[in-house]
PDB file of N, CA and C in Angstrom:
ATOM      1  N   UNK A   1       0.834  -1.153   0.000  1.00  0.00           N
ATOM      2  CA  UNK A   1       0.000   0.000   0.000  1.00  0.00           C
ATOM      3  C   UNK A   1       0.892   1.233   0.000  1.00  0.00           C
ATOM      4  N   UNK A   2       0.436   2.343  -0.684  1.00  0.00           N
ATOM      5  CA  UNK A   2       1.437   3.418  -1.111  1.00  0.00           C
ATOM      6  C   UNK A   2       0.028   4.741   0.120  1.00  0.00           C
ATOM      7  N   UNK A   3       0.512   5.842   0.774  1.00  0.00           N
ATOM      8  CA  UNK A   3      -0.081   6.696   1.237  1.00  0.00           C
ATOM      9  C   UNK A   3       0.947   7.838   0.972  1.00  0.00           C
ATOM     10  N   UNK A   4       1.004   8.541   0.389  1.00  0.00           N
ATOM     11  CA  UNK A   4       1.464   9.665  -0.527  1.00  0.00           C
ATOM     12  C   UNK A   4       2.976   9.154  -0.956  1.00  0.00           C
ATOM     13  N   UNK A   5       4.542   9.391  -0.066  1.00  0.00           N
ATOM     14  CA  UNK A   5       5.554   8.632  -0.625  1.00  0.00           C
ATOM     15  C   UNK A   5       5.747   7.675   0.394  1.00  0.00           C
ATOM     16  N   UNK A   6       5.224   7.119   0.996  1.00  0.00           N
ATOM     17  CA  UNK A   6       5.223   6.647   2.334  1.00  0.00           C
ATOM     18  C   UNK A   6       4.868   4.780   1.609  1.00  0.00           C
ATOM     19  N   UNK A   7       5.619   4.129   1.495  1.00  0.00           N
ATOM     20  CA  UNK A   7       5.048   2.505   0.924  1.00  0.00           C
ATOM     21  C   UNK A   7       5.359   1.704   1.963  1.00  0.00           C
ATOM     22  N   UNK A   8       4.422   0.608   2.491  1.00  0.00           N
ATOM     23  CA  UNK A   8       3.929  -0.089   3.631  1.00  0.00           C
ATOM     24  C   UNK A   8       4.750  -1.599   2.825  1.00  0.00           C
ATOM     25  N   UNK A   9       5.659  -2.591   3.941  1.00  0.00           N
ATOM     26  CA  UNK A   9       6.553  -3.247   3.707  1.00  0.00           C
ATOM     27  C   UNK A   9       5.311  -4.721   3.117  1.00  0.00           C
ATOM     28  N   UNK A  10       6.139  -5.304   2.297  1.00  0.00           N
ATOM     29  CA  UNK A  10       5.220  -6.409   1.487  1.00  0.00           C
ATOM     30  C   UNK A  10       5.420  -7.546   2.600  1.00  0.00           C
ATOM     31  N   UNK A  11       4.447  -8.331   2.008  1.00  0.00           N
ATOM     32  CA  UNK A  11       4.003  -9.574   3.088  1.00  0.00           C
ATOM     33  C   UNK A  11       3.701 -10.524   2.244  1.00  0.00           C
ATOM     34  N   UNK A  12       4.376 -11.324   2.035  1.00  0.00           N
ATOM     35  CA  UNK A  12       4.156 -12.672   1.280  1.00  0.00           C
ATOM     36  C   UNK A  12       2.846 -13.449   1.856  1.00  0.00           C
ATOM     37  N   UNK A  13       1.428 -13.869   1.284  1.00  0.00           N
ATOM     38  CA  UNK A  13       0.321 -14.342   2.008  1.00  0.00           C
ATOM     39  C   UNK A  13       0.540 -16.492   1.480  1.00  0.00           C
ATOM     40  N   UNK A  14       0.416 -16.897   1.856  1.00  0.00           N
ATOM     41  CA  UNK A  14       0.297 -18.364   1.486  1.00  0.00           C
ATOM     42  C   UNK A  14      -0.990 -19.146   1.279  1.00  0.00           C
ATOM     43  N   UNK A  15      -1.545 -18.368   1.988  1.00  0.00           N
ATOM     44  CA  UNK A  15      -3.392 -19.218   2.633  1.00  0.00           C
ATOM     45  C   UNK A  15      -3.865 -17.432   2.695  1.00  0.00           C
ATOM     46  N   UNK A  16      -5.824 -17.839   2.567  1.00  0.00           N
ATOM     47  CA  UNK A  16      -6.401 -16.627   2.738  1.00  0.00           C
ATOM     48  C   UNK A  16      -6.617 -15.648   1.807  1.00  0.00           C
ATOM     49  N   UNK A  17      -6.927 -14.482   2.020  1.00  0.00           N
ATOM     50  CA  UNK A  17      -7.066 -13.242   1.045  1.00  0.00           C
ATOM     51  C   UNK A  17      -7.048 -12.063   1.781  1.00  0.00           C
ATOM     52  N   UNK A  18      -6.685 -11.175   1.157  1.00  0.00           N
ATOM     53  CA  UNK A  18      -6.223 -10.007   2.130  1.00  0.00           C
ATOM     54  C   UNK A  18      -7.388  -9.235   2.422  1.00  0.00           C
ATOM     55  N   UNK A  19      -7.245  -8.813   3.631  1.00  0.00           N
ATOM     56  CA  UNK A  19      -8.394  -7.863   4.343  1.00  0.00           C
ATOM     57  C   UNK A  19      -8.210  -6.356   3.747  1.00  0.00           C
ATOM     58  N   UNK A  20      -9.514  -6.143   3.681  1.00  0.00           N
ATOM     59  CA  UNK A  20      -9.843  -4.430   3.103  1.00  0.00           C
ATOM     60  C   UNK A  20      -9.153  -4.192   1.967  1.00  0.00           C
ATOM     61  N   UNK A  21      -8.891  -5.048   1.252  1.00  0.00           N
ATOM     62  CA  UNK A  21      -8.857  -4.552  -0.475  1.00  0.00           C
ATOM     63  C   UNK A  21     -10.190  -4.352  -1.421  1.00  0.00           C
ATOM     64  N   UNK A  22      -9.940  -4.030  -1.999  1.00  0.00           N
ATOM     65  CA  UNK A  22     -11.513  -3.768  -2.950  1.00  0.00           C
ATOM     66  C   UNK A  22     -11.921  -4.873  -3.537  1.00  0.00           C
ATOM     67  N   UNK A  23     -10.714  -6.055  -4.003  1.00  0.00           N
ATOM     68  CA  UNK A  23     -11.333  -7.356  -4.126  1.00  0.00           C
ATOM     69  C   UNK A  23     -11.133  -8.217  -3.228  1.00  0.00           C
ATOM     70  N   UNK A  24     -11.112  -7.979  -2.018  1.00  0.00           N
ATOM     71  CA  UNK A  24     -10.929  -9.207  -1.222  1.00  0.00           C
ATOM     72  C   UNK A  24     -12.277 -10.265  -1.048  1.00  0.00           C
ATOM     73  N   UNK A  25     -13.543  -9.375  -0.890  1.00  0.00           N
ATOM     74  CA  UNK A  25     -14.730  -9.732  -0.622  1.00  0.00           C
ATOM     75  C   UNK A  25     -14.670 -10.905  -1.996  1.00  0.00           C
ATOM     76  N   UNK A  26     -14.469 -10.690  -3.398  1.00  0.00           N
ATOM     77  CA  UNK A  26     -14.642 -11.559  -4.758  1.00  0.00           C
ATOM     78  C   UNK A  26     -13.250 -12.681  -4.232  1.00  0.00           C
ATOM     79  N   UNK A  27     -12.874 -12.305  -3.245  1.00  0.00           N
ATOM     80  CA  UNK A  27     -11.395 -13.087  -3.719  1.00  0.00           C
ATOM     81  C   UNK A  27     -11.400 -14.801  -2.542  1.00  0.00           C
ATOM     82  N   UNK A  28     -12.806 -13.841  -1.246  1.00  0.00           N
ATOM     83  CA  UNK A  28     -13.152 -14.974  -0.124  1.00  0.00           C
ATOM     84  C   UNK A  28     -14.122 -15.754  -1.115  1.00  0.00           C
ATOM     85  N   UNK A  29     -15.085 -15.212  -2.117  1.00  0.00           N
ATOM     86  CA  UNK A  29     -15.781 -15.905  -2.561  1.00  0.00           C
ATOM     87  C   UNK A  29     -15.526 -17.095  -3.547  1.00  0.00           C
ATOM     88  N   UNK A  30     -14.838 -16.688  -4.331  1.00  0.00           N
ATOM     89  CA  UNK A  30     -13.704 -17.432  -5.227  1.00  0.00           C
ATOM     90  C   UNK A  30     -12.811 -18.674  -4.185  1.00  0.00           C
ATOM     91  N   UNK A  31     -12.625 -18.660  -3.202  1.00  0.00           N
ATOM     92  CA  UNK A  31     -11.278 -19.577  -1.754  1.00  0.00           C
ATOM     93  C   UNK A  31     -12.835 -20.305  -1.458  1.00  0.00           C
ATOM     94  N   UNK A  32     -13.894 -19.848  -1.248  1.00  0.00           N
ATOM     95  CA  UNK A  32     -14.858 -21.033  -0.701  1.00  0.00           C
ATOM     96  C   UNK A  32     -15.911 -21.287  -1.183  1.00  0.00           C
ATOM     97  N   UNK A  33     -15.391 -21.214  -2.911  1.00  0.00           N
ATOM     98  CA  UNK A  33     -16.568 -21.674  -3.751  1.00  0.00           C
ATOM     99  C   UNK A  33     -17.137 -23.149  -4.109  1.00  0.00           C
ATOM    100  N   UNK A  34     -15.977 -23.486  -4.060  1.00  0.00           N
ATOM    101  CA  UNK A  34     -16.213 -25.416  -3.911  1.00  0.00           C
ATOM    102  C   UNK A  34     -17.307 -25.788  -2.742  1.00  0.00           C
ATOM    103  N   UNK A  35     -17.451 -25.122  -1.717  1.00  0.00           N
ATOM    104  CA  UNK A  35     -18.097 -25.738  -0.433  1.00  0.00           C
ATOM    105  C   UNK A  35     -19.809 -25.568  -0.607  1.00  0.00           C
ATOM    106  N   UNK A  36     -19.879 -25.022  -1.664  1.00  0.00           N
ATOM    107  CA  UNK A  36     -21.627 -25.237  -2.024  1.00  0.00           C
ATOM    108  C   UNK A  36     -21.553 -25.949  -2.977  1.00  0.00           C
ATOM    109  N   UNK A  37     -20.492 -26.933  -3.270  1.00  0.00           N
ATOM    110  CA  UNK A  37     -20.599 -28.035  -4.162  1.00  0.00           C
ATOM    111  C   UNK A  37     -20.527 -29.333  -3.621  1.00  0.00           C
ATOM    112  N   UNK A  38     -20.046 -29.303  -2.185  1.00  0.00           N
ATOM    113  CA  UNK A  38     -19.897 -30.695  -1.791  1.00  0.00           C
ATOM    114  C   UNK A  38     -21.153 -31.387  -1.858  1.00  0.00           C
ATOM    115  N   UNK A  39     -21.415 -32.334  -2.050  1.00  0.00           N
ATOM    116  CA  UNK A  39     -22.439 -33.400  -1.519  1.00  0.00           C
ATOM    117  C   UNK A  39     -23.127 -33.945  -0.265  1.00  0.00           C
ATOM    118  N   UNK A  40     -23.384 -32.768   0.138  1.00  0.00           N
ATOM    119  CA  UNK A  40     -24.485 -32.724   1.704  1.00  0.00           C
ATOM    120  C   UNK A  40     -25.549 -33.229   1.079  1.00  0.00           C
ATOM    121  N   UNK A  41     -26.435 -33.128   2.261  1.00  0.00           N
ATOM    122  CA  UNK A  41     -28.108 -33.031   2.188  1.00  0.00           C
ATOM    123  C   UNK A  41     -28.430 -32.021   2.231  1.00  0.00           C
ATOM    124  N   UNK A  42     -28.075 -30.816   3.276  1.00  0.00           N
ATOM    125  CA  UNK A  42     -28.561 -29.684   3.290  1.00  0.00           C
ATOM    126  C   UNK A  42     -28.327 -28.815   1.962  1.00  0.00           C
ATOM    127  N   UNK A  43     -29.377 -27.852   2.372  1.00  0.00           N
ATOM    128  CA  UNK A  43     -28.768 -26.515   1.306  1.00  0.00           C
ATOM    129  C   UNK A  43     -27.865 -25.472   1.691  1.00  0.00           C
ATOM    130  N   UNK A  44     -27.396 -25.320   1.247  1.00  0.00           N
ATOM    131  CA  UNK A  44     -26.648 -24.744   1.985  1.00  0.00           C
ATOM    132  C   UNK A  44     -26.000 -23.018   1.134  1.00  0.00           C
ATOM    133  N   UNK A  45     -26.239 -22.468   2.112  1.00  0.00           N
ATOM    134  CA  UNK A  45     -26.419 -20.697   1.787  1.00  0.00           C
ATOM    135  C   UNK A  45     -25.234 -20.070   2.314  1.00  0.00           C
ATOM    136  N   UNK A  46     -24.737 -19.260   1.384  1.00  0.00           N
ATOM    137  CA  UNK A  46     -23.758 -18.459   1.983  1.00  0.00           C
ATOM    138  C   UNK A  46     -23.515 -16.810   1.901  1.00  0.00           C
ATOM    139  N   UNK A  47     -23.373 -16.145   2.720  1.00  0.00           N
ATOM    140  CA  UNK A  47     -23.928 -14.637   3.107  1.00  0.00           C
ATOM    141  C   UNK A  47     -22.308 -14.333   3.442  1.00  0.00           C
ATOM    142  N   UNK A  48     -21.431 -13.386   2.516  1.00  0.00           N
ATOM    143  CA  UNK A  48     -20.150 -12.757   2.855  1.00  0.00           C
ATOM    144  C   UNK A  48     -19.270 -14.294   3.742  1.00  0.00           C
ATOM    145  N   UNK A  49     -18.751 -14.088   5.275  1.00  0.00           N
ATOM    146  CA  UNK A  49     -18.230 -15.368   5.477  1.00  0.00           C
ATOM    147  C   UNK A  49     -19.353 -16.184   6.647  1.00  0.00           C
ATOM    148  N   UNK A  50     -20.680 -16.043   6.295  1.00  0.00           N
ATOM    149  CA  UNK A  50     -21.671 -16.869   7.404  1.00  0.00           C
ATOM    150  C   UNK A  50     -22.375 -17.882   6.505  1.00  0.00           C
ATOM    151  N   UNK A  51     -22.580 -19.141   6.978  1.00  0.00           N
ATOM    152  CA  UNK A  51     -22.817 -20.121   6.156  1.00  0.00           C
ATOM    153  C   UNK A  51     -23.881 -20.982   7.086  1.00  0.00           C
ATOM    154  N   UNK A  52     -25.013 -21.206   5.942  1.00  0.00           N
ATOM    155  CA  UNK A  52     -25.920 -21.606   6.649  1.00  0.00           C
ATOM    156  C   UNK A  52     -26.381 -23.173   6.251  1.00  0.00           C
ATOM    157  N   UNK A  53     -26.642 -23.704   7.056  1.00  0.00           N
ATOM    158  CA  UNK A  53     -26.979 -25.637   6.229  1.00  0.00           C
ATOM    159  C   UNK A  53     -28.880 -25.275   6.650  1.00  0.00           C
ATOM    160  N   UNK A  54     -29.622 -25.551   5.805  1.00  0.00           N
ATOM    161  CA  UNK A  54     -30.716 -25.827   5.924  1.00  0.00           C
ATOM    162  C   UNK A  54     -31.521 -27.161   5.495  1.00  0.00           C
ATOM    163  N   UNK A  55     -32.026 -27.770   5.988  1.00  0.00           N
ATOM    164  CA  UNK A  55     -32.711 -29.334   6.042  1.00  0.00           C
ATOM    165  C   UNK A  55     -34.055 -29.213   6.284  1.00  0.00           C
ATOM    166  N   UNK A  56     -34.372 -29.984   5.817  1.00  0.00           N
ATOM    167  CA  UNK A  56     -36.035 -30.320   5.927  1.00  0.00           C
ATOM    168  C   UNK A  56     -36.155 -31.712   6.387  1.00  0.00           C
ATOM    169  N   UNK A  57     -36.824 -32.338   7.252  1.00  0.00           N
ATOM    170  CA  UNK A  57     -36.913 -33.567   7.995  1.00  0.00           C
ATOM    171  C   UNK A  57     -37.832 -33.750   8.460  1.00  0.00           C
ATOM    172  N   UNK A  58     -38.533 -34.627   8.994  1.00  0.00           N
ATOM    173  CA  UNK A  58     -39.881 -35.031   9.772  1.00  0.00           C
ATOM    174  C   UNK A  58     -39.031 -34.830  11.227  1.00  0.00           C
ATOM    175  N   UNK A  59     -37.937 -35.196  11.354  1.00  0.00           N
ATOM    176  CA  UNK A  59     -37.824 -35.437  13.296  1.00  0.00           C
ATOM    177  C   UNK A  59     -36.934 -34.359  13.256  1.00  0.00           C
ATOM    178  N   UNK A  60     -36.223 -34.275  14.705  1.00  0.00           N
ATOM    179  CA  UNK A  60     -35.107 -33.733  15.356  1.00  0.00           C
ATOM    180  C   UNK A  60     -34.085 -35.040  14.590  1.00  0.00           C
ATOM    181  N   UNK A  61     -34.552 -36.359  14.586  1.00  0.00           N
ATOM    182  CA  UNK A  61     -32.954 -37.479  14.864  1.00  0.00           C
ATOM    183  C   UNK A  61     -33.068 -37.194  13.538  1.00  0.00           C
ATOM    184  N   UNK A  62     -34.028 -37.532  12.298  1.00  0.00           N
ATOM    185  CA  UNK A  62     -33.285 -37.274  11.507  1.00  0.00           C
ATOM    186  C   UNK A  62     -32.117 -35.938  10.953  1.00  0.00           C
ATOM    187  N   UNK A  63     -32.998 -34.979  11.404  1.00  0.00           N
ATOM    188  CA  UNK A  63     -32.176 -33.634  11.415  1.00  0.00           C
ATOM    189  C   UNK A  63     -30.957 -34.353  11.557  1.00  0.00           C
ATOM    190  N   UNK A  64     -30.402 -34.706  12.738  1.00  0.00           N
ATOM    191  CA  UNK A  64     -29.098 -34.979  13.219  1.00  0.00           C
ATOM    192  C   UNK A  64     -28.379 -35.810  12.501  1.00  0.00           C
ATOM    193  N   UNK A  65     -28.916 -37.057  12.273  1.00  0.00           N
ATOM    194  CA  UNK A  65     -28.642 -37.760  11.043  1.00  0.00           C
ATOM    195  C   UNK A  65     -27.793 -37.028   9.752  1.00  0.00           C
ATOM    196  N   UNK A  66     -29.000 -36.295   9.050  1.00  0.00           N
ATOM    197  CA  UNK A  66     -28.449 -35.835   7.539  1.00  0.00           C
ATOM    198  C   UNK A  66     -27.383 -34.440   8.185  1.00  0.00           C
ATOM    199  N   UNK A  67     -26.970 -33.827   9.464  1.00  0.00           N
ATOM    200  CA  UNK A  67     -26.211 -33.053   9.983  1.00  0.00           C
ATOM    201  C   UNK A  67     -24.832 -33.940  10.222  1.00  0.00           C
ATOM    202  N   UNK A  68     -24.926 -34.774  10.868  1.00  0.00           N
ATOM    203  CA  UNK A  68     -24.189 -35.777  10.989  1.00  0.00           C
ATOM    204  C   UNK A  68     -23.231 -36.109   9.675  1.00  0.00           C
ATOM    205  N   UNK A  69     -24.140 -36.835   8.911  1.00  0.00           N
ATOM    206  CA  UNK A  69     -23.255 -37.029   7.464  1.00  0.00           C
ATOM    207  C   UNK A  69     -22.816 -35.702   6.792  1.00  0.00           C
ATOM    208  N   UNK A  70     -23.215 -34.223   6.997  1.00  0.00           N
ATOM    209  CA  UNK A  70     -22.980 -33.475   6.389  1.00  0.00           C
ATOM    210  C   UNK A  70     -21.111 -32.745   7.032  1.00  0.00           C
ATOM    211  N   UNK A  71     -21.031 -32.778   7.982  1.00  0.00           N
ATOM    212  CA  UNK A  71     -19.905 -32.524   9.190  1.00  0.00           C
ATOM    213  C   UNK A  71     -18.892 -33.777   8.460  1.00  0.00           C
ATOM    214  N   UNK A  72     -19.554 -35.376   8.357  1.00  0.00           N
ATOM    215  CA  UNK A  72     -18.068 -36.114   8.042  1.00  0.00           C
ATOM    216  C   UNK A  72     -17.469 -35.415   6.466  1.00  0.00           C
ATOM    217  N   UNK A  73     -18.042 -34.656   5.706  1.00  0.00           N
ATOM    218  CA  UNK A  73     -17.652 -34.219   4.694  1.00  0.00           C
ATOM    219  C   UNK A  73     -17.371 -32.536   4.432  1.00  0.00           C
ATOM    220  N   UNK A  74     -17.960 -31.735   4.985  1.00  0.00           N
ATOM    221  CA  UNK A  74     -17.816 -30.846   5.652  1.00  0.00           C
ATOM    222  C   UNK A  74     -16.623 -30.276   6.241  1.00  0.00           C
ATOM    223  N   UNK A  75     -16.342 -30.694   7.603  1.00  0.00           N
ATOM    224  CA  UNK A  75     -15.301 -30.468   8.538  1.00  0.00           C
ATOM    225  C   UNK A  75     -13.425 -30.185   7.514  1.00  0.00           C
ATOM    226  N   UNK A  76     -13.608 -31.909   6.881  1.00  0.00           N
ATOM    227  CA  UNK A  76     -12.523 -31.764   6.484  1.00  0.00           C
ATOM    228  C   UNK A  76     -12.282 -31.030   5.149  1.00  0.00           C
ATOM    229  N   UNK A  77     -13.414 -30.808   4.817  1.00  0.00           N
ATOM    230  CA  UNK A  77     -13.204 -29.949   4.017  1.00  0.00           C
ATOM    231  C   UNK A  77     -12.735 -28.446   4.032  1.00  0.00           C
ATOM    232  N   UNK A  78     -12.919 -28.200   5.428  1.00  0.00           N
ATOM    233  CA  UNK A  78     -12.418 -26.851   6.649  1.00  0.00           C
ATOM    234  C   UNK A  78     -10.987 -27.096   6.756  1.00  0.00           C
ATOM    235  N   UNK A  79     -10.596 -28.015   7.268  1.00  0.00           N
ATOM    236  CA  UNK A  79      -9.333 -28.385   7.882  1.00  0.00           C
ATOM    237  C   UNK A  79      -8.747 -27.969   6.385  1.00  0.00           C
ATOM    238  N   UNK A  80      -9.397 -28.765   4.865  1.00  0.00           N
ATOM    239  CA  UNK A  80      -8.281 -29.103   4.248  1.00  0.00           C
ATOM    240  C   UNK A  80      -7.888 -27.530   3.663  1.00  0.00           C
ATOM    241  N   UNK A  81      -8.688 -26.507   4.062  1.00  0.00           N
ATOM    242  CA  UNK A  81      -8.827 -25.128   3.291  1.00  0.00           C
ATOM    243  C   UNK A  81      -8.360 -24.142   4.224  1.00  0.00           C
ATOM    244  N   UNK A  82      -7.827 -24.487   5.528  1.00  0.00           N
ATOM    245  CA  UNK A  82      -7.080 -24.129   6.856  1.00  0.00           C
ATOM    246  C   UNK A  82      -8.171 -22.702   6.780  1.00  0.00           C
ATOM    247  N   UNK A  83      -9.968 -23.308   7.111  1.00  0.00           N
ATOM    248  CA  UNK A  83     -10.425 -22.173   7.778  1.00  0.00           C
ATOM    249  C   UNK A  83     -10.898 -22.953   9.246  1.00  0.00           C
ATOM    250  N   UNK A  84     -11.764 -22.300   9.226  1.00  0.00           N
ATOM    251  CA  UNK A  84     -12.221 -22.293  11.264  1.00  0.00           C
ATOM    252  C   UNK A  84     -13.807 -22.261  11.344  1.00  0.00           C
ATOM    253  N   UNK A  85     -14.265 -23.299  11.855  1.00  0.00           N
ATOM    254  CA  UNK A  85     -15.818 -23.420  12.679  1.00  0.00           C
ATOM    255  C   UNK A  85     -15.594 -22.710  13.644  1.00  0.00           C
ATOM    256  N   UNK A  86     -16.197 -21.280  14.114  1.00  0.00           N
ATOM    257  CA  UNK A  86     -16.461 -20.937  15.180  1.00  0.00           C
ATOM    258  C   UNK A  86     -17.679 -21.364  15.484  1.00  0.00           C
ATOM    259  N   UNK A  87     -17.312 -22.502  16.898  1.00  0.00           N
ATOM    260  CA  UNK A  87     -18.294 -22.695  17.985  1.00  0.00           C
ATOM    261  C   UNK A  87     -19.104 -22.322  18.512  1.00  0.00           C
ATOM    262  N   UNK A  88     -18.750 -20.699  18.979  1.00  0.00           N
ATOM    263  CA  UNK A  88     -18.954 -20.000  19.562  1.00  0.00           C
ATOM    264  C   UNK A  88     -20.598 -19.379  18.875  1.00  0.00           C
ATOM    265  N   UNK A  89     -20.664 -19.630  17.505  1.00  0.00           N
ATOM    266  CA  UNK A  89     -21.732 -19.277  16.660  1.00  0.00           C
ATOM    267  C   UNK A  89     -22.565 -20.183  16.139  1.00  0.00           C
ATOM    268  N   UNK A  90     -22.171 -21.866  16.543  1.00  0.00           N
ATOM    269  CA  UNK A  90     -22.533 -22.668  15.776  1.00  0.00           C
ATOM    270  C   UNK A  90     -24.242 -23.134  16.669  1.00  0.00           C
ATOM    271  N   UNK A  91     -25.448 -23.064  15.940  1.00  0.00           N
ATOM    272  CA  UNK A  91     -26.925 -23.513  16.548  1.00  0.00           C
ATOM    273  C   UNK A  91     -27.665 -24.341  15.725  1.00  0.00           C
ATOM    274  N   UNK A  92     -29.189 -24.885  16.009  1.00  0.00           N
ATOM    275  CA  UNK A  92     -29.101 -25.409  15.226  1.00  0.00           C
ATOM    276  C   UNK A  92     -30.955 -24.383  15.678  1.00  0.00           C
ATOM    277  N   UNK A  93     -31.522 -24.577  14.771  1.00  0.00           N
ATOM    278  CA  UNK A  93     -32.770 -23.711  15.127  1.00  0.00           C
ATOM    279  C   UNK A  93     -33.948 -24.392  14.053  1.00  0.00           C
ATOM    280  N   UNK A  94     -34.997 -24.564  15.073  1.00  0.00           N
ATOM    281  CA  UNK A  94     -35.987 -25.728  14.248  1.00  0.00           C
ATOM    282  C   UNK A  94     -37.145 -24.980  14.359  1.00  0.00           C
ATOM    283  N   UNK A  95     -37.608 -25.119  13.127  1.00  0.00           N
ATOM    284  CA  UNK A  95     -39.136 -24.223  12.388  1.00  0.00           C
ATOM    285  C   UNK A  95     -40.100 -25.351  12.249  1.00  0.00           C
ATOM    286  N   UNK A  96     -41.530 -25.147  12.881  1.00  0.00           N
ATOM    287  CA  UNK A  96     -41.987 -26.257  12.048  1.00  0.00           C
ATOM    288  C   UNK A  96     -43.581 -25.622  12.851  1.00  0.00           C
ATOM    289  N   UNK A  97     -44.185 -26.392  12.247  1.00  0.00           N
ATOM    290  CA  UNK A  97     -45.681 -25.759  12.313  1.00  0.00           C
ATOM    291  C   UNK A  97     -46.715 -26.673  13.078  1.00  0.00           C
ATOM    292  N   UNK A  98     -45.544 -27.686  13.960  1.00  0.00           N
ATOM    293  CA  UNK A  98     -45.787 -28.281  15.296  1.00  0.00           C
ATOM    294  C   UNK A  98     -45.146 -27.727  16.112  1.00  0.00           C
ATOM    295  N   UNK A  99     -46.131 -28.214  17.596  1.00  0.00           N
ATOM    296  CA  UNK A  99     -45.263 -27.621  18.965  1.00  0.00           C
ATOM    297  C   UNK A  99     -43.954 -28.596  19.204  1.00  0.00           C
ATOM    298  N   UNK A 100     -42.683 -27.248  19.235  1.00  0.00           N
ATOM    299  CA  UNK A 100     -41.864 -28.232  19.841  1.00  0.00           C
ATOM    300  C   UNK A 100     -41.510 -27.252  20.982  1.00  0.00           C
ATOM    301  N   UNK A 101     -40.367 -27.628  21.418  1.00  0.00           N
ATOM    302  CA  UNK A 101     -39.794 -27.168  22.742  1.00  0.00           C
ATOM    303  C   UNK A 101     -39.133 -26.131  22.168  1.00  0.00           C
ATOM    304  N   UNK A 102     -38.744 -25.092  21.372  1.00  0.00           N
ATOM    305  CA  UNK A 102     -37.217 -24.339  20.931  1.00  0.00           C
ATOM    306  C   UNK A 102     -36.489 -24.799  20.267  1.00  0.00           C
ATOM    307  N   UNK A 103     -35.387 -24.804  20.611  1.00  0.00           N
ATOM    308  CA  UNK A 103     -33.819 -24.586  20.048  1.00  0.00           C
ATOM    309  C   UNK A 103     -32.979 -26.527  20.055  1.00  0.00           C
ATOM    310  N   UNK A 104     -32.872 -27.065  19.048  1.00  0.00           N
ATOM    311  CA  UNK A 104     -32.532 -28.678  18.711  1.00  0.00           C
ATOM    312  C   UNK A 104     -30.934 -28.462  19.126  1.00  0.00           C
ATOM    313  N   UNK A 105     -30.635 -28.849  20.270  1.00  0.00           N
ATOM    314  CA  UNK A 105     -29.175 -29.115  20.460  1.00  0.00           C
ATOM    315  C   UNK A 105     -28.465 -30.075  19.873  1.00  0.00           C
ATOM    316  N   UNK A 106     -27.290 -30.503  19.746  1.00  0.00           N
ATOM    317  CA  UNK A 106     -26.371 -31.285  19.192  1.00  0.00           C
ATOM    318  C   UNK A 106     -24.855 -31.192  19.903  1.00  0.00           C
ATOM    319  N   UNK A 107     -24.546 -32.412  19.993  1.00  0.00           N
ATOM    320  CA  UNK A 107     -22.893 -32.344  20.963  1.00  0.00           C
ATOM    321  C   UNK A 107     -22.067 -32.603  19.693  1.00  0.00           C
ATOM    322  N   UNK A 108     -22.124 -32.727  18.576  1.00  0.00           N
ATOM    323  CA  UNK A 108     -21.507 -32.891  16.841  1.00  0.00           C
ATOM    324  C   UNK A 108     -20.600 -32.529  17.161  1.00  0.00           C
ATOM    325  N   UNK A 109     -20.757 -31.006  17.167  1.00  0.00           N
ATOM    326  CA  UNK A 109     -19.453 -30.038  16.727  1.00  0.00           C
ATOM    327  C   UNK A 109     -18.371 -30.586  17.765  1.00  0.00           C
ATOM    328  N   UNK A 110     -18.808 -29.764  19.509  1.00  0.00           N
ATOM    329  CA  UNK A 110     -18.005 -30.367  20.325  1.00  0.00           C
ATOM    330  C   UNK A 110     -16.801 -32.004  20.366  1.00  0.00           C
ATOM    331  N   UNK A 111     -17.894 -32.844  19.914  1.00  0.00           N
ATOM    332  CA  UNK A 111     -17.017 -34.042  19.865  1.00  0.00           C
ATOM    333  C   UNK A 111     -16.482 -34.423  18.641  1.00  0.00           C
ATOM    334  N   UNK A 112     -16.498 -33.565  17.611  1.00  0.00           N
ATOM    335  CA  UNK A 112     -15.969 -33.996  16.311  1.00  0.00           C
ATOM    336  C   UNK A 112     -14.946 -32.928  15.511  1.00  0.00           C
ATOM    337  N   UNK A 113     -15.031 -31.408  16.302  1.00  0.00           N
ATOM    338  CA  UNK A 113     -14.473 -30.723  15.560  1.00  0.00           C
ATOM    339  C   UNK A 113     -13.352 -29.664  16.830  1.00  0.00           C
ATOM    340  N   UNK A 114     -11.868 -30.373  16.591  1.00  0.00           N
ATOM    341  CA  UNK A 114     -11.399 -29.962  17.812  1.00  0.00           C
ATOM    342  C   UNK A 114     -10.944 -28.772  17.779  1.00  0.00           C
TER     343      UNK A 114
END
């Protein structure tokens, strides 16, 4: 980066795309375009870097089920692209036009994604 004669020292990147360039936003999209190609069940939506799996199921187990198989293909597909599941964000949230209790927990992530 140049700010009048003033030039900011280069940085060799290996992995990733650089923050606050004008194409970085085309350049994350382009690094995790394969991952709405894998072969889940869900659909799966992606908004800048938030990514959403959506399923349709009769139960909670199946939910977990087609979540389940989606994570063994999934995950490493994270690892193999050295990004990051934050935990910290990960829910699972069930719509349906029966009474249920709220919010469908899952111990997945915890025991599968260290």
């Amino acid at each position: 980066m140049k700010i009048g004669e003033t030039l900011s020292d280069t940085h060799i990147m290996n992995i990733g795309v650089p923050q606050g360039g004008v194409l970085s936003a085309i350049f994350f999209l382009i690094y995790i375009n394969d991952l709405h190609y894998l072969p889940t069940r869900a659909n799966i939506l992606g908004y800048a870097d938030d990514t959403s799996l959506f399923y349709s199921e009769e139960t909670p187990a199946e939910i977990e089920k087609a979540f389940t198989h989606d994570m063994e293909i999934i995950l490493p597909w994270f690892r193999e692209n050295l990004l990051h599941l934050d935990l910290e964000k990960y829910c699972f949230l069930v719509y349906s036009l029966k009474t249920s209790n709220g919010v469908y927990k899952t111990k997945y992530a915890e025991a599968y994604y260290p």
